[in-house]
PDB file of N, CA and C in Angstrom:
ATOM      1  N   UNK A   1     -18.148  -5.353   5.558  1.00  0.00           N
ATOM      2  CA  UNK A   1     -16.908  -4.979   4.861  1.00  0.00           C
ATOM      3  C   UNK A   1     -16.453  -6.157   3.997  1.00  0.00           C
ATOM      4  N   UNK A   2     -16.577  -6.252   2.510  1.00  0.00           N
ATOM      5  CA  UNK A   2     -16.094  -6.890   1.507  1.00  0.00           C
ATOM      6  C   UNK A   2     -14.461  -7.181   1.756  1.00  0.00           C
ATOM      7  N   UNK A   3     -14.070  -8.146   1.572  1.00  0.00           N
ATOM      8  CA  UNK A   3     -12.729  -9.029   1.743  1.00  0.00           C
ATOM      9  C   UNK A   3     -11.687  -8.188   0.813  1.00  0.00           C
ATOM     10  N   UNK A   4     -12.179  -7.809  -0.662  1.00  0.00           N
ATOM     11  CA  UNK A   4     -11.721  -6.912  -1.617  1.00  0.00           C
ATOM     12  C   UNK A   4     -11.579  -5.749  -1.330  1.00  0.00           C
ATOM     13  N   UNK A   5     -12.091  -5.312  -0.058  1.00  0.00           N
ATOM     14  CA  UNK A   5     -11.983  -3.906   0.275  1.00  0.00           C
ATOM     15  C   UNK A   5     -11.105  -3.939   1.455  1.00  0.00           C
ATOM     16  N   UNK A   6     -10.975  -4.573   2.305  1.00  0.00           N
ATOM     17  CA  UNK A   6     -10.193  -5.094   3.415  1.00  0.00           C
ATOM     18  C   UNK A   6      -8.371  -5.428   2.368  1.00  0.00           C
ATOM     19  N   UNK A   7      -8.569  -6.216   1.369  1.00  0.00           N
ATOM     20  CA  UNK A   7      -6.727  -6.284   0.684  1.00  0.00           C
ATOM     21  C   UNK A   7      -6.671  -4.855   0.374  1.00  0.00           C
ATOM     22  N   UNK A   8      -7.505  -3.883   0.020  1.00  0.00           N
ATOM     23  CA  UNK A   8      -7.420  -2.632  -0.907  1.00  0.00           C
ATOM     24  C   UNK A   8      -6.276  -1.999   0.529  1.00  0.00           C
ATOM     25  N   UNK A   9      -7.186  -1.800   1.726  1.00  0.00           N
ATOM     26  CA  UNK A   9      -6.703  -1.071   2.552  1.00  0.00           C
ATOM     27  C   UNK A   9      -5.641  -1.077   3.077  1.00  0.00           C
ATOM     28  N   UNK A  10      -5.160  -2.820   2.641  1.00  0.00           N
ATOM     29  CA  UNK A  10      -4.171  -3.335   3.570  1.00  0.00           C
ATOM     30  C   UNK A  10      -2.864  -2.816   2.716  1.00  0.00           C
ATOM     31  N   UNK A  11      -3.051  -2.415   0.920  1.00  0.00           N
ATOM     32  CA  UNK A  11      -1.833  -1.845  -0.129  1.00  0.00           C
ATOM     33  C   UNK A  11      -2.110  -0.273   0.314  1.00  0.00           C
ATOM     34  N   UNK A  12      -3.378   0.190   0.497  1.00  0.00           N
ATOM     35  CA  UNK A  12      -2.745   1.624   0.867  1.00  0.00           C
ATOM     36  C   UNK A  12      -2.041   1.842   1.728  1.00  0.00           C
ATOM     37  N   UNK A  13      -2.193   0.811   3.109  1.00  0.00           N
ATOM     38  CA  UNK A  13      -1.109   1.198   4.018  1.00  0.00           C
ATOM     39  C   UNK A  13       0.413   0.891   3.721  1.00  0.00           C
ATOM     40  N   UNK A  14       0.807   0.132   2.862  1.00  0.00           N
ATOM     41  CA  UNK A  14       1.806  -0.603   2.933  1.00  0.00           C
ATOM     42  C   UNK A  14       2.519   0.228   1.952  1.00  0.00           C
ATOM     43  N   UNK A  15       1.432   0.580   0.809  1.00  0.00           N
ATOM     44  CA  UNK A  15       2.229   1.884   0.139  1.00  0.00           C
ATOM     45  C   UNK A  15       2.639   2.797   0.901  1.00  0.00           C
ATOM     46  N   UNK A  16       1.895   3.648   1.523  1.00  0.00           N
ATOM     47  CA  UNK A  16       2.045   5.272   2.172  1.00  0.00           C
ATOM     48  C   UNK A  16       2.711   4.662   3.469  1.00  0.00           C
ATOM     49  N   UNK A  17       3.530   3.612   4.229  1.00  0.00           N
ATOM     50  CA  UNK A  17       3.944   3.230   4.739  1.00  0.00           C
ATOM     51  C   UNK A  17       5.503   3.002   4.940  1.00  0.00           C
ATOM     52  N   UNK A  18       6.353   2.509   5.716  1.00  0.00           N
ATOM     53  CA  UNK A  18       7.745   2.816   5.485  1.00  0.00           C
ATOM     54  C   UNK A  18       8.582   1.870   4.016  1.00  0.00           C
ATOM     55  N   UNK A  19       7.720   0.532   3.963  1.00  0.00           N
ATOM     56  CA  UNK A  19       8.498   0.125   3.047  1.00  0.00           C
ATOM     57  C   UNK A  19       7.896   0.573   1.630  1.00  0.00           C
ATOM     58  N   UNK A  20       6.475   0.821   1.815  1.00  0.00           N
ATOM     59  CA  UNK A  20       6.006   1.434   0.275  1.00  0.00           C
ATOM     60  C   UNK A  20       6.780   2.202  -0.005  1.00  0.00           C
ATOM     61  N   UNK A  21       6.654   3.344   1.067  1.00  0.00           N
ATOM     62  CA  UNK A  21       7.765   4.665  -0.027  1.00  0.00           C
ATOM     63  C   UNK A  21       8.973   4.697  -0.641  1.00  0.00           C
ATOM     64  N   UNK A  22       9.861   4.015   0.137  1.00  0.00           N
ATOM     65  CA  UNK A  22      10.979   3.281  -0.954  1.00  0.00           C
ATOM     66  C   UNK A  22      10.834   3.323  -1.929  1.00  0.00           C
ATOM     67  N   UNK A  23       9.783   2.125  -2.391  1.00  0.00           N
ATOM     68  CA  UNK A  23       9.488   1.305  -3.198  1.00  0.00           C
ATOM     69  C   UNK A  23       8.941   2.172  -4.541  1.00  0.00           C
ATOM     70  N   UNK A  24       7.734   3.476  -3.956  1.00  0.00           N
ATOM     71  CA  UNK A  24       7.261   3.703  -4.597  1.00  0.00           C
ATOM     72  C   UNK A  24       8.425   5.372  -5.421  1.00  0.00           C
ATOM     73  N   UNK A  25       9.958   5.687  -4.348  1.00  0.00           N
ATOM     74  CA  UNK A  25      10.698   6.336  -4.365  1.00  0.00           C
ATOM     75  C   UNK A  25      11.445   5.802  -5.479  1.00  0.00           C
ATOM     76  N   UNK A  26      11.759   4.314  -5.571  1.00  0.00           N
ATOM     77  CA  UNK A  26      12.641   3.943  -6.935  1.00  0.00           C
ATOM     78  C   UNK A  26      11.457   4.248  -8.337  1.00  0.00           C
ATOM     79  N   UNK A  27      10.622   4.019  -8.079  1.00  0.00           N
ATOM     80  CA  UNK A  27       9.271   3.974  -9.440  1.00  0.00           C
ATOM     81  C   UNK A  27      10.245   5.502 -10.246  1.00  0.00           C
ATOM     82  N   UNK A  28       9.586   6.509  -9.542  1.00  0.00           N
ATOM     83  CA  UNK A  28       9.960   7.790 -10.112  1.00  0.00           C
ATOM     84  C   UNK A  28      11.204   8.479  -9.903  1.00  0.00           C
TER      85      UNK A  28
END
């Protein structure tokens, strides 16, 4: 498992996660 693929996983969670959605709730 590539290091670049390991940060990838670590923003999908953090998106689809409690503080991503906020976050991604002010965007739109």
């Amino acid at each position: 498992m590539n290091t670049t693929t390991l940060i990838i996983i670590i923003v999908l969670l953090l998106l689809f996660g409690g503080g991503g959605g906020y976050f991604y709730r002010r965007r739109r």
